[in-house]
Each structure stands twice: as structure tokens, then as C-alpha cells.
Protein backbone atom coordinates (compact mmCIF):
# COMPACT_ATOMS: atom_id res chain seq x y z
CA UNK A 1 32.57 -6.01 -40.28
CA UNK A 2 33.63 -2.64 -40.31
CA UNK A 3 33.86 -0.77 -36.63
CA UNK A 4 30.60 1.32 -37.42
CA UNK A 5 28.34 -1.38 -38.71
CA UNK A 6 30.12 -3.28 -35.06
CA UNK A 7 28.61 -0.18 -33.71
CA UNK A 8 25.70 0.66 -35.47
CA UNK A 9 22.11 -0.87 -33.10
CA UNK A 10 20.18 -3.82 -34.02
CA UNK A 11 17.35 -3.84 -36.18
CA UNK A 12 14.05 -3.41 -34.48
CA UNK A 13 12.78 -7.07 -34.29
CA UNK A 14 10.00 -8.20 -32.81
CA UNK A 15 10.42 -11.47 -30.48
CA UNK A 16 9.12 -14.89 -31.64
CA UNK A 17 6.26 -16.08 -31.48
CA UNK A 18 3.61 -18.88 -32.33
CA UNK A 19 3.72 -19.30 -36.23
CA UNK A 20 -0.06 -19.74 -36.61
CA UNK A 21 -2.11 -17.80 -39.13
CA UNK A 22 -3.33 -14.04 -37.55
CA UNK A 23 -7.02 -15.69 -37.81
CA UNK A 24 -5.79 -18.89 -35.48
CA UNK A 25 -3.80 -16.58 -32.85
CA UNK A 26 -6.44 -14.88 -32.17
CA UNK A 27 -9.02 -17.13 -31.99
CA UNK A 28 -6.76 -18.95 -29.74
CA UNK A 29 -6.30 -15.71 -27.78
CA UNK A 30 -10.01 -15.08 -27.35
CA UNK A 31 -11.53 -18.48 -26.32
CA UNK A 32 -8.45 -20.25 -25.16
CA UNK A 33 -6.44 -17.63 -23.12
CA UNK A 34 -4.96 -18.88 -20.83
CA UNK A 35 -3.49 -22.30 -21.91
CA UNK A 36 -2.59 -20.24 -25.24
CA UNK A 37 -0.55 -17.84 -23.00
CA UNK A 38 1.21 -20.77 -20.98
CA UNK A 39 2.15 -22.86 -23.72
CA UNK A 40 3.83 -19.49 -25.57
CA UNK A 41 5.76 -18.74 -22.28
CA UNK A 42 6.96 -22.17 -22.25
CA UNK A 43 8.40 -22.36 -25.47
CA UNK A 44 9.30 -18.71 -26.35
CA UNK A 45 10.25 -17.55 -22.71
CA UNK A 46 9.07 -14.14 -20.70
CA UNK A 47 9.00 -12.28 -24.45
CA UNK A 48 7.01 -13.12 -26.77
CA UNK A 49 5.10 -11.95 -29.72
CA UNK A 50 1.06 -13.08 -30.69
CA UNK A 51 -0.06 -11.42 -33.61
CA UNK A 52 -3.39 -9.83 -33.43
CA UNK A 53 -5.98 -7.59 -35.45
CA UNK A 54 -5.67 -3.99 -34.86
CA UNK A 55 -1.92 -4.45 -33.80
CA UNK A 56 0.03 -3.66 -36.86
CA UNK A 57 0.93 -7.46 -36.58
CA UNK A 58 2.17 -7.94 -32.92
CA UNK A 59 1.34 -7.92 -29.55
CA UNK A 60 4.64 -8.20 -26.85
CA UNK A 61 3.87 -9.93 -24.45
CA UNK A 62 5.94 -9.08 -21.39
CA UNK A 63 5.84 -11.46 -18.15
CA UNK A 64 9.52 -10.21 -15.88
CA UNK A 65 9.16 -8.10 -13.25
CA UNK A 66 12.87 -6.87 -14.29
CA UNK A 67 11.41 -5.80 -17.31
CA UNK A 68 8.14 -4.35 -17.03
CA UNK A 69 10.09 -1.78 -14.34
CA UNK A 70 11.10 -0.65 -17.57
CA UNK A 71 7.24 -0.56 -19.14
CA UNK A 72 5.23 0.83 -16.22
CA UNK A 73 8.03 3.25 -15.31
CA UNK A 74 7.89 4.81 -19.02
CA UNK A 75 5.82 8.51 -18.48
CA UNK A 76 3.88 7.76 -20.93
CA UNK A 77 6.21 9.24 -23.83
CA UNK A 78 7.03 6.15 -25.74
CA UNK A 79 4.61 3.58 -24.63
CA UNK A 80 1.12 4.98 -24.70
CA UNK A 81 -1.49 3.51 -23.01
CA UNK A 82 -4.08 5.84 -24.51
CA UNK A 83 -3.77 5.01 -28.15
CA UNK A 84 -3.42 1.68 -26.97
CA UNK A 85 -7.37 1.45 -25.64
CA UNK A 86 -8.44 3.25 -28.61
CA UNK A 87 -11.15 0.34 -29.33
CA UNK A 88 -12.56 1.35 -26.46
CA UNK A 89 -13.91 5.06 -27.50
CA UNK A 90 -17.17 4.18 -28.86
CA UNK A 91 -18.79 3.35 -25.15
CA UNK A 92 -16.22 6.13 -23.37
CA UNK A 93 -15.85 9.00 -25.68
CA UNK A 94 -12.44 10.32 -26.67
CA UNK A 95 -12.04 12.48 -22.90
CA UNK A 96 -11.97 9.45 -20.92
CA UNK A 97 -9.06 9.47 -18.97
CA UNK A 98 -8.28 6.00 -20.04
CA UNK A 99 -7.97 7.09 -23.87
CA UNK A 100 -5.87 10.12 -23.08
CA UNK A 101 -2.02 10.24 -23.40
CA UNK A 102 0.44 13.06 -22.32
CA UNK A 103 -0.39 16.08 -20.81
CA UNK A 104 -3.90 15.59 -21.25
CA UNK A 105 -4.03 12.35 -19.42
CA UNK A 106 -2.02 13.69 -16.19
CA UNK A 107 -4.35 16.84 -16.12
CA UNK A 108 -7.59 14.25 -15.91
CA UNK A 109 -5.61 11.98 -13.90
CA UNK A 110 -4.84 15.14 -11.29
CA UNK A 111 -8.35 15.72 -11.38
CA UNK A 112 -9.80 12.70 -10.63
CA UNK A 113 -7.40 11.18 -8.20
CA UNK A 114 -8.46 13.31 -4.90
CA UNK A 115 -12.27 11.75 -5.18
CA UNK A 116 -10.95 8.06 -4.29
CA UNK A 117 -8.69 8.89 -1.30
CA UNK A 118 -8.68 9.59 2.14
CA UNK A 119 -11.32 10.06 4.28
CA UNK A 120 -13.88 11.42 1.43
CA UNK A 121 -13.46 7.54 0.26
CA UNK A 122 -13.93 6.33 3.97
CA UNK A 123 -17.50 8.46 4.13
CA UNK A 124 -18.87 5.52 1.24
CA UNK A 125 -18.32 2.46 3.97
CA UNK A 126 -21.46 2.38 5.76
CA UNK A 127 -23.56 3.59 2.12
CA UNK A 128 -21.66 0.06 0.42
CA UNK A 129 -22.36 -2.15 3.67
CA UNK A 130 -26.33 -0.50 3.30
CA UNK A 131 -26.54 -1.46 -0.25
CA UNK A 132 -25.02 -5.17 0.22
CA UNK A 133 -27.46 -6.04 3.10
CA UNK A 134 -30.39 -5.18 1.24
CA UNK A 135 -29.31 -7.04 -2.13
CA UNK A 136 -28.50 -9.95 0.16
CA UNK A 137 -31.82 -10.09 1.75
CA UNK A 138 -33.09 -10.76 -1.87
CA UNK A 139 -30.70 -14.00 -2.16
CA UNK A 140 -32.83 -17.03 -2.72
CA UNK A 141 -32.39 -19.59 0.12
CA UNK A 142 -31.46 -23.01 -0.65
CA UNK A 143 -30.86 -22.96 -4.21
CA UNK A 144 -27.88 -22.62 -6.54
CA UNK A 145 -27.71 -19.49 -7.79
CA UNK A 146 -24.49 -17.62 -9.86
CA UNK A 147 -23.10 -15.08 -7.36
CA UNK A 148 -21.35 -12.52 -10.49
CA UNK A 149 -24.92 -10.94 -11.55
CA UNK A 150 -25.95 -10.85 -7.67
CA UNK A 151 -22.50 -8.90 -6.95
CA UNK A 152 -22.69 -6.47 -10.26
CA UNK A 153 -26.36 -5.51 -8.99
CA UNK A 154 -24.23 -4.42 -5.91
CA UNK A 155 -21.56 -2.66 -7.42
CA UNK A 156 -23.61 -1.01 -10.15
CA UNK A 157 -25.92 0.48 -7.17
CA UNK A 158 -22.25 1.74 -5.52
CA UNK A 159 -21.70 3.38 -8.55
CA UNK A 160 -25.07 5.29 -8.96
CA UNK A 161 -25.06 6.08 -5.11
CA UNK A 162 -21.50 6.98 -4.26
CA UNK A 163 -20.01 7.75 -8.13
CA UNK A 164 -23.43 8.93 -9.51
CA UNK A 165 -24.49 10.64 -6.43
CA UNK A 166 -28.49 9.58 -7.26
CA UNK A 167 -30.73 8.82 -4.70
CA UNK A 168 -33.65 6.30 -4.65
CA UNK A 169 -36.20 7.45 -7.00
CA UNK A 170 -37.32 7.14 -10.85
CA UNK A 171 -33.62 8.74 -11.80
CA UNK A 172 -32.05 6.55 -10.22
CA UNK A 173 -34.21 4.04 -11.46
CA UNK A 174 -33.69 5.38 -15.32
CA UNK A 175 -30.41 5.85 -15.47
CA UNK A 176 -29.60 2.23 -14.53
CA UNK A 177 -31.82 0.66 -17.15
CA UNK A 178 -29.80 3.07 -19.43
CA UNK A 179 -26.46 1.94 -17.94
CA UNK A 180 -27.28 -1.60 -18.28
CA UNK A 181 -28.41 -1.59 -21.98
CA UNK A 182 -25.36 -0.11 -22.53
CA UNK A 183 -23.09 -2.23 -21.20
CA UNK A 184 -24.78 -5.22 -22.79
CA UNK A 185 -24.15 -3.65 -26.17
CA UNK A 186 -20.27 -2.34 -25.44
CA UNK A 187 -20.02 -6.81 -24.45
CA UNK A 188 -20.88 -7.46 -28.43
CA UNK A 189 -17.89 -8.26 -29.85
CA UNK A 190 -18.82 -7.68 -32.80
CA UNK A 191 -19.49 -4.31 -32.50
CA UNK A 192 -16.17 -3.29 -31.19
CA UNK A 193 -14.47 -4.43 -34.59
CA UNK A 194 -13.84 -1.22 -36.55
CA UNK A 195 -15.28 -3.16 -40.28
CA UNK A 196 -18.10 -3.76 -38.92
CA UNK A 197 -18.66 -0.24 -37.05
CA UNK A 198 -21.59 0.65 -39.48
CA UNK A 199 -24.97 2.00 -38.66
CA UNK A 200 -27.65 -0.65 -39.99
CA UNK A 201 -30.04 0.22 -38.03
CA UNK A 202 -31.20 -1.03 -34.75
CA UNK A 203 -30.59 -4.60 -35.02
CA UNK A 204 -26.91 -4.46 -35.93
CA UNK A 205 -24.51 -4.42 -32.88
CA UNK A 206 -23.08 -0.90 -34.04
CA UNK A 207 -26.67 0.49 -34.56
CA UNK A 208 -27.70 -0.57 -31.16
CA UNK A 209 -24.85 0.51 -29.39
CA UNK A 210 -24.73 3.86 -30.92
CA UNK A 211 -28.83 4.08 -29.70
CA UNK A 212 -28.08 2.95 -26.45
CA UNK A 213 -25.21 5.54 -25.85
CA UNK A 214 -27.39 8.20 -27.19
CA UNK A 215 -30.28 7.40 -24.69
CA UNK A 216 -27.82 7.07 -21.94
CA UNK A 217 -26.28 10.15 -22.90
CA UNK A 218 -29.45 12.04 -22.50
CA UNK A 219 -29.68 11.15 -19.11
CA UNK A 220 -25.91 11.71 -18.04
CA UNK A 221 -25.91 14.79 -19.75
CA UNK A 222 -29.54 16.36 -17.99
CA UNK A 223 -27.82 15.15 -14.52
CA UNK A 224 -24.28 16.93 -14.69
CA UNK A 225 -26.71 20.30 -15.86
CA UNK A 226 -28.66 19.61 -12.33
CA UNK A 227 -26.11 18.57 -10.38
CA UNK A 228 -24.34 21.87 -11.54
CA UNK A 229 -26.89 24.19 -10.14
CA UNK A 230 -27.75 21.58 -6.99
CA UNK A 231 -27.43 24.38 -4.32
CA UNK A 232 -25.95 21.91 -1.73
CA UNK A 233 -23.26 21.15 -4.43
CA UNK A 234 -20.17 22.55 -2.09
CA UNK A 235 -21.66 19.93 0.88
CA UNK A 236 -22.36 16.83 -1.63
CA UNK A 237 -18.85 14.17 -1.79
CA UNK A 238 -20.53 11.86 -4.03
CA UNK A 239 -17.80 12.02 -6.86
CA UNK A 240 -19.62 13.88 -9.64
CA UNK A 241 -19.88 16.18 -6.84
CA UNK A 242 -16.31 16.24 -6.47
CA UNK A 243 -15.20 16.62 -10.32
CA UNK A 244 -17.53 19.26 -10.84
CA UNK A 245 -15.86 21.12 -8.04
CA UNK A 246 -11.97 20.01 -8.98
CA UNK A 247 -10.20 22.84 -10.83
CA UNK A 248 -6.70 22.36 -13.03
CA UNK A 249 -3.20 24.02 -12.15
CA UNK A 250 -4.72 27.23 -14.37
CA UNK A 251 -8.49 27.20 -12.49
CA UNK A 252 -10.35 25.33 -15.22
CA UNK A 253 -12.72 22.74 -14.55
CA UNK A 254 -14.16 19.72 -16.42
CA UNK A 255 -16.52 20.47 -19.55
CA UNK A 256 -19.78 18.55 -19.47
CA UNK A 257 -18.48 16.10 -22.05
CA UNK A 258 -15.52 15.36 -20.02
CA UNK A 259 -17.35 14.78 -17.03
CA UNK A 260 -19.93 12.45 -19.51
CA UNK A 261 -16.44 10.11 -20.59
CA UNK A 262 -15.34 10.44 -17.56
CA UNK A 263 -18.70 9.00 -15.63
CA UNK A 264 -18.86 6.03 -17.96
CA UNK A 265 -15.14 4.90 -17.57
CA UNK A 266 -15.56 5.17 -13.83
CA UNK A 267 -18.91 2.65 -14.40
CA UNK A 268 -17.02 0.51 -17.04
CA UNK A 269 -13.77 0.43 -14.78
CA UNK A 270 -15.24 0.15 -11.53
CA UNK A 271 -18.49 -1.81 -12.03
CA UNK A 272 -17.87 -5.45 -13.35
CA UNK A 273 -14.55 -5.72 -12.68
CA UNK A 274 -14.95 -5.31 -9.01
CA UNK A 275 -18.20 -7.58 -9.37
CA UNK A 276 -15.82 -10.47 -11.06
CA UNK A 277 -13.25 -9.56 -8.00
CA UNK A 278 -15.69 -10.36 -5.16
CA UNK A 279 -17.26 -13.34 -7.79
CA UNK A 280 -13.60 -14.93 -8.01
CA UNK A 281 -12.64 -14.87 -4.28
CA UNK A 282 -15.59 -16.62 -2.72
CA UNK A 283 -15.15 -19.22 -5.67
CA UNK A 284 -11.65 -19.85 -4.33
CA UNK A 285 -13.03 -19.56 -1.10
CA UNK A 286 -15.39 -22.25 -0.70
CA UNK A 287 -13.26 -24.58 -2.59
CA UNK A 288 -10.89 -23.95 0.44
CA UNK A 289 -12.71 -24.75 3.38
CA UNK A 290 -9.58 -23.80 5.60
CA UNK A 291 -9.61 -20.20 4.42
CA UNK A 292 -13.05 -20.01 4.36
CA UNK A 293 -13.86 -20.72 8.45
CA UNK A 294 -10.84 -18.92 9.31
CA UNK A 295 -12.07 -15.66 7.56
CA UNK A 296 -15.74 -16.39 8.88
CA UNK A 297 -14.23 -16.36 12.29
CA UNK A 298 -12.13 -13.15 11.68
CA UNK A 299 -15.52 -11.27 10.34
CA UNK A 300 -17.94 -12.86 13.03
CA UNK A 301 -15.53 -12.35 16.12
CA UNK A 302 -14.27 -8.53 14.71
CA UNK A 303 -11.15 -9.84 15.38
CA UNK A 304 -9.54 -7.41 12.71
CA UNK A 305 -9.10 -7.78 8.52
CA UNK A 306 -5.82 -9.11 8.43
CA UNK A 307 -6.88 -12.32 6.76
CA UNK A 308 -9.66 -10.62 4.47
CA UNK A 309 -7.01 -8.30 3.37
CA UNK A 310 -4.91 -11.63 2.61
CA UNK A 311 -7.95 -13.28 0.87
CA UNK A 312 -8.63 -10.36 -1.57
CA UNK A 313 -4.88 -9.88 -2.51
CA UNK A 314 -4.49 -13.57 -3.33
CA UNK A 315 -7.66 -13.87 -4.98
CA UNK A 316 -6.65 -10.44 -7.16
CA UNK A 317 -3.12 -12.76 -7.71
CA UNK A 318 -4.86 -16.19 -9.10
CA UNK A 319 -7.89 -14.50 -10.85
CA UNK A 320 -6.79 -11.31 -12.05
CA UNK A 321 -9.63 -9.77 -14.11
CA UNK A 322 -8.08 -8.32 -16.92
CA UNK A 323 -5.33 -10.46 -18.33
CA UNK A 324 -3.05 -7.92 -19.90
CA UNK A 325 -2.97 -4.69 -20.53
CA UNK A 326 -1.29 -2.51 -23.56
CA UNK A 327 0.89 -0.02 -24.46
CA UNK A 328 1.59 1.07 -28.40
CA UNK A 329 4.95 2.01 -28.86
CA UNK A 330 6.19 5.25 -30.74
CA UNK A 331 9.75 4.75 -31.07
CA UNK A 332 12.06 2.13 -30.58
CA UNK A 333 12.87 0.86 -27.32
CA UNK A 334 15.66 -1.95 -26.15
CA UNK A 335 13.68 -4.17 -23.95
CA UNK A 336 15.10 -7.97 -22.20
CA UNK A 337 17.75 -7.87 -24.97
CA UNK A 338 15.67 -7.19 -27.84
CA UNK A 339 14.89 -3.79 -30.00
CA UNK A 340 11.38 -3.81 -30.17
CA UNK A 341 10.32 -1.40 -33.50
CA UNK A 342 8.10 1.73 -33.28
CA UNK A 343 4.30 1.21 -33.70
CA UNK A 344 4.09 -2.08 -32.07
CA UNK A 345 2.03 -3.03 -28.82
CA UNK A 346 3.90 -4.37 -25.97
CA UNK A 347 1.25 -6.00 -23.57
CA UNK A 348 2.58 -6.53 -19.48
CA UNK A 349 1.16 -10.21 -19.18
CA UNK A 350 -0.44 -9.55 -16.10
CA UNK A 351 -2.28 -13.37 -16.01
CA UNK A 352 1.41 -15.10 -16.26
CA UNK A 353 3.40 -12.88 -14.29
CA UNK A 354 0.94 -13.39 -11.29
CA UNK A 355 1.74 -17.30 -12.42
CA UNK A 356 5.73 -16.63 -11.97
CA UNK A 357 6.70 -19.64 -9.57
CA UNK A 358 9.95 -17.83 -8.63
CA UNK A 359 7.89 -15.20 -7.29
CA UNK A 360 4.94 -17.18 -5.89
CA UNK A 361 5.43 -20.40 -5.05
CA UNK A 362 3.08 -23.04 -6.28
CA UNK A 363 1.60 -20.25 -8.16
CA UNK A 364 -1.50 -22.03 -9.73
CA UNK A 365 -2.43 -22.23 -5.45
CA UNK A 366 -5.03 -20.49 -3.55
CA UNK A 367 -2.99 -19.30 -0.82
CA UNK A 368 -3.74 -16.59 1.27
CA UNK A 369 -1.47 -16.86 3.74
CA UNK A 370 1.68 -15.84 2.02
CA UNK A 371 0.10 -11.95 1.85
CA UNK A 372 0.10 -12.52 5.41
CA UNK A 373 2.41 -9.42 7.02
CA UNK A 374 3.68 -9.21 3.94
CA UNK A 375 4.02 -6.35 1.26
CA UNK A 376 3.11 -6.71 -2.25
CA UNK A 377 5.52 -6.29 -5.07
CA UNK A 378 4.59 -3.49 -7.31
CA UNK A 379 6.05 -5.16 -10.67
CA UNK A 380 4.97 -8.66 -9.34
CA UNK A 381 1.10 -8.12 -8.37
CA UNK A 382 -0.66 -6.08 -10.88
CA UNK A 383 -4.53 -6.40 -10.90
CA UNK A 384 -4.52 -2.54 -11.40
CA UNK A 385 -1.95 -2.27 -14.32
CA UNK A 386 1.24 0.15 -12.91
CA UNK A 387 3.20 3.13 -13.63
CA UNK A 388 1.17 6.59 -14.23
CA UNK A 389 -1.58 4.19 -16.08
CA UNK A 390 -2.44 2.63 -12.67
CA UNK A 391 -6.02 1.93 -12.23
CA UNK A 392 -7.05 5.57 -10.44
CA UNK A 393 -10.04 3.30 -8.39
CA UNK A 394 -7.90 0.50 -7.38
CA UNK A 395 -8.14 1.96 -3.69
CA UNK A 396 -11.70 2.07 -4.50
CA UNK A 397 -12.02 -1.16 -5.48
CA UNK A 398 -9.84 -2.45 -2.42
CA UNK A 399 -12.39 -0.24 0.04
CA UNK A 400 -15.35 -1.75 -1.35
CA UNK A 401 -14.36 -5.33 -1.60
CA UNK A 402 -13.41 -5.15 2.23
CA UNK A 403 -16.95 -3.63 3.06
CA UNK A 404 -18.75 -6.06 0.42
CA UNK A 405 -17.65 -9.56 1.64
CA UNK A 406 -18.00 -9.50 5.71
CA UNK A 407 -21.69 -8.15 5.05
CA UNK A 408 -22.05 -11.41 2.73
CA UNK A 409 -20.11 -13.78 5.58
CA UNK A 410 -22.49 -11.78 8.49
CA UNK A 411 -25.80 -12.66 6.39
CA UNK A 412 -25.20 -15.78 4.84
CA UNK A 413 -23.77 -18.99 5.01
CA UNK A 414 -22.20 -19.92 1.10
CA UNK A 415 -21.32 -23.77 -0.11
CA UNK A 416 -19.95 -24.27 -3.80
CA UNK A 417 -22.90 -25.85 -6.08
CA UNK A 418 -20.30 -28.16 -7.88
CA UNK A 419 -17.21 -29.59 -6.12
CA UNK A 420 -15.29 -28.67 -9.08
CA UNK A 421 -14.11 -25.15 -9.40
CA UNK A 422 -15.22 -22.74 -12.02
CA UNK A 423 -13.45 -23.08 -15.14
CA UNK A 424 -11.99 -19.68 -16.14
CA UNK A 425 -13.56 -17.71 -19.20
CA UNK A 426 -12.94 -14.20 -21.34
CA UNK A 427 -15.85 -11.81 -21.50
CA UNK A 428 -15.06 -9.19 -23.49
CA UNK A 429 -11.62 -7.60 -22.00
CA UNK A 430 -11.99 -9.90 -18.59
CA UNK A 431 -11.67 -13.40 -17.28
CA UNK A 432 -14.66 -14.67 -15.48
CA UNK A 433 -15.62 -17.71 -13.41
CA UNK A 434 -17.76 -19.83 -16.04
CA UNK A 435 -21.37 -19.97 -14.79
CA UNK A 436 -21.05 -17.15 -12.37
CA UNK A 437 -19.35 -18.74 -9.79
CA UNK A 438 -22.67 -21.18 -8.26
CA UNK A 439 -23.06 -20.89 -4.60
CA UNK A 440 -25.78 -21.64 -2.44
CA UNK A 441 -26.89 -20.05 0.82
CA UNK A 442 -28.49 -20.28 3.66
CA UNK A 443 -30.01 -17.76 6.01
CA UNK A 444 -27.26 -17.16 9.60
């Protein structure tokens, strides 16, 4: 070998991987997900490669904290997230901040971020606690019931109250029958496949999505117009308040259809994933007695959060929501020994690094207590993704998990239906307790 072909880089390569047809993989990947994952980490190692649809043949799957330092702390000029969630642009339009890449994505990103922060985000505490008492009051007593739907009616109500800025009335009333039917339609799987993206009318999944967004778009569209010439908008700090106020480094603001994309990522982001949160951590709650008394004692007493705050971290650790996330990759990049081509997907394994027993102990354990005084490792504990494609609610989602579950705890007293925990199940994008997490209450 001459000294310049000794010299010359390795051919991009993608990792190994499972050898199974595309068609296998990802049925695999879809109804089996986890023990899929697990069994390609134990044979292939913290790299691997699972070829998917839509991929250009391979997903990366990337599970070392060493190495996604290397992902998350890319700005976004290699590995873009952006073109990576491009399935999702029929439900969030191409502005949404989440489809965005570049310069375009930090100028949303700049926008949006002051809304969830500070004491503007502290003003929604006692509006969340109001919401969750009245929803629980409507509990049925002494009866299994699944808790996920219970918590999304609370969360979507946050939304159109503190995100939406609506107050009680036939808007409000509207545009969450409108929100709802479209979220029902953006689940279809089916209709998020590009070959089947064709208008049949309104019975095929396309057709009724595209009516859906339409109707719902009506509505979004006739609120941002009235919200913009609300008189009181300067005194409002619900957040379309906010965004319609927010101006750019060179004074520009949001267009309408900005603020539209924008609205419905902030419902798709922040709605049923923060539902599934507060689902998933009284599941693992009441199948740990322990934990469960000792944080009904810290919320009855007021003796602080320091155990809730425990609780909700561990839960976010065992039962992330959203298994992985994506980047697609525009030129080559060296990565845990390997040189991974341009145009393929590398995908931080959120599910298995959470699962890394040199990082957690007994990993596949509910245990709250080792969040106890202790900081969270940003590369290590990742229910909000990392890097400049952070989830821009995640302190959101924190705030209103912490005002959420003590008003449950004050109002109710929660058993498990079944002994046996909820098996774990994909919906769309997100892992879910199967059957909605059952509980049944009882009246404090």
C-alpha cells in the first residue's frame, strides 16, 4: 500500500446491522420496539444500523453518551434535524420550527424561547392546578378507568388556555373539536406514508386529514386575525400573545402562517406527550407502593418537591416518550470509529441510552431515589432530545407535570387495576402504557 492510499480516509460505511428484509426491520421497529432495539445493541454494540423506509436505507442508531456529545453538539450544519422530521409537514406546515434547519430554525427558535421561561411561565401555575381540579372532579369513583385520555383532556385544555390564550366559551369549545379531529387523523399511519398521500376523498386517511387541517385552519387562522387587533394584546402572556408581540434581530415579526405551524407544533409537541409523561409515572408509581406514600406524604404535608422532582425525572428515564429522535446527515462525518456517508439518518437512541447500566444502575428499575440531590447528565437523560434541537417546552412540560400530579395526589386516592404493569406500546412517534395506564380512585 502506497503512503497516500495509507493516508487516504475510509470509505463511508454504514455500521452493521440486522440482515432482515427492509419490510421485516421495520415491522419489527414499529410493533416490537423495544425488544428489537435491545437485541440489536446486544449483538451489534452502541452503533448500529436498521434499515427503514424513507431513510435512503439506514437509520444509525446511536446509544454512547461519548458519542452523541458529538451529535447534539453539531449546529445543525451537518446533521439536520429539520429535513429529518420532514414526514411530519402535512399536520405542521413547512414554518414549524421543528421542520426548519439553519438560520431559519435559530430565528424561530429565538422567537419562541422567551414565552416558556421565567416568571411569564410561573403566571400558568395556578390556571394548570384550576384546570386539573375540575377534570378530576369528573373522575368516576370506584371503577377502573385508563388515566392517558383523562390526562390529554388536561393538557389539551393547558394548551387552549395558556398556549391558545381562549377562554371558556363556543371558541374555545370549536377549536378543540377541530384540534382533536386532527390529531386523530395525523395518528393514521397510513396517511403519513408519502405513496399513499393521495386525495380520495373523505374516507381515505390523506383525504381526511387534508379536511381536517383545512377546518382547523379556518379557525387558527380567524383567531391570530383577532388576537392581532385584541386591544389588551400588550397586557395578554398567553403565548400567542407573546409571539405575536416577539420581533427578530431586524424588527420583523411572525407572518400569520408561521404563527399557524407554529401553534400546531406547540399542540402536537406539548399535548400528548406530556399526557403520556404524567400517564407513565403514576403507572410506575402505584406499582411502587414505597414511592408512592412517600410522595403522597411530601404533597399532603407541603413538605417541599424534592421527591416529585425525583419521581418525574425517573419516570422521564424508564418511559421516555419518544424513543429516538433523527438527524439526516449532509456530509460525511467520523463517528465511534466509523465514517458514516452523507445522506444517511443517524438516530440518538434515546430508549437504550436511558437503559445504559453503566450509567444507571439496574436500569430496567423504577428508582427515584438516585435523582435524589443529584444532577442530570445532559448526554445521559434525554426525554427532550439535546443540542440546539432541544425540545423548546421541555421547561414547560417540567412546570406542568409538577403542578398536574400533587392536584391528582390532593383529590384522589389511585390503586393499579391489574397487578401487572402496563406493557409498553408505539403510537405513532411515542411509546405508551398499553390500555392507558388503568387506575382506580377514590374520593380523599
Amino acid at each position: 500500500m502506497s503512503q497516500a492510499e495509507a493516508a487516504a480516509p475510509a470509505a463511508p460505511t454504514l455500521p452493521p446491522g440486522p440482515g432482515l428484509p427492509m419490510l421485516a426491520q421495520t415491522l419489527l421497529w414499529m410493533f416490537r420496539p423495544l425488544p428489537f432495539m435491545e437485541r440489536c445493541r446486544a449483538r451489534y454494540g452502541d452503533v448500529f444500523t436498521v434499515r427503514l423506509p424513507l431513510s435512503g436505507g439506514g437509520v444509525v442508531n446511536v446509544c454512547d453518551p461519548r458519542l452523541l456529545r458529538t451529535v447534539f453538539g453539531d449546529r445543525g450544519d451537518r446533521l439536520r434535524a429539520g429535513e429529518a422530521n420532514i414526514v411530519l409537514k402535512p399536520v405542521l406546515g413547512s414554518h414549524s420550527v421543528l421542520l426548519l434547519d439553519g438560520p431559519d430554525h435559530m430565528r424561530q427558535r429565538r422567537l419562541m424561547l422567551p414565552s416558556f421561561h421565567g416568571e411569564r411561565m410561573q403566571r400558568y401555575g395556578p390556571l394548570i392546578a384550576a384546570i386539573t381540579a375540575r377534570r378530576v372532579e369528573e373522575w368516576p369513583s370506584g371503577r377502573a378507568f385508563p388515566l392517558r385520555p383523562q390526562f390529554q383532556d388536561i393538557t389539551l385544555d393547558v394548551i387552549l388556555r395558556a398556549v391558545f390564550g381562549l377562554d371558556e366559551g363556543e371558541r374555545l369549545v370549536h377549536l378543540r373539536s377541530a384540534l382533536e379531529s386532527l390529531l386523530a387523523s395525523g395518528r393514521n399511519r397510513l396517511a403519513m406514508l408519502p405513496p399513499l398521500q393521495r386525495d380520495l376523498g373523505g374516507l381515505s386517511p390523506w383525504g381526511r386529514l387534508m379536511r381536517r387541517r383545512a377546518a382547523c385552519d379556518e379557525l387558527l387562522y380567524a383567531e391570530i386575525r383577532r388576537r392581532r387587533a385584541a386591544p389588551d394584546l400588550a397586557d395578554r402572556d398567553d403565548v400567542l400573545s407573546l409571539l405575536l408581540l416577539a420581533r427578530d434581530e431586524e424588527g420583523r415579526a411572525m407572518t400569520d402562517v408561521e404563527l399557524r405551524d407554529e401553534l400546531i407544533t406547540l399542540l402536537l409537541a406539548g399535548h400528548e406527550t406530556t399526557a403520556t409523561s404524567l400517564a407513565w409515572l403514576f403507572e410506575l408509581l402505584l406499582h411502587e407502593p414505597a414511592a408512592m406514600r412517600r410522595l403522597e406524604e411530601e404533597v399532603l404535608d407541603g413538605s417541599g418537591t424534592a421527591w416529585l422532582d425525583a419521581c418525574i425525572t425517573e419516570s422521564m428515564r424508564l418511559r421516555p416518550v419518544v424513543p429516538v429522535v433523527a438527524r439526516h446527515l449532509t456530509e460525511p462525518l467520523e463517528l465511534g470509529g466509523w465514517r458514516l456517508p452523507a445522506g444517511s439518518y443517524i438516530a440518538p437512541n434515546i430508549v437504550l441510552t436511558h437503559r445504559r447500566a453503566d450509567t444507571y444502575p439496574e436500569p430496567l428499575r423504577f428508582r427515584p431515589e438516585r435523582f435524589v440531590d443529584s444532577r442530570v447528565d445532559s448526554f445521559a437523560w434525554l426525554p427532550f432530545g439535546g443540542g440546539i434541537r432541544r425540545c423548546l417546552g421541555a421547561a414547560f412540560a417540567t412546570f406542568e407535570m409538577r403542578a398536574v400530579a400533587p392536584e391528582v395526589i390532593r383529590r384522589v386516592r389511585l390503586r393499579a387495576a391489574s397487578p401487572r404493569p402496563a406493557a409498553i406500546r408505539r403510537r405513532g412517534i411515542t411509546l405508551v402504557p398499553a390500555g392507558g395506564a388503568r387506575v382506580i380512585a377514590e374520593r380523599r
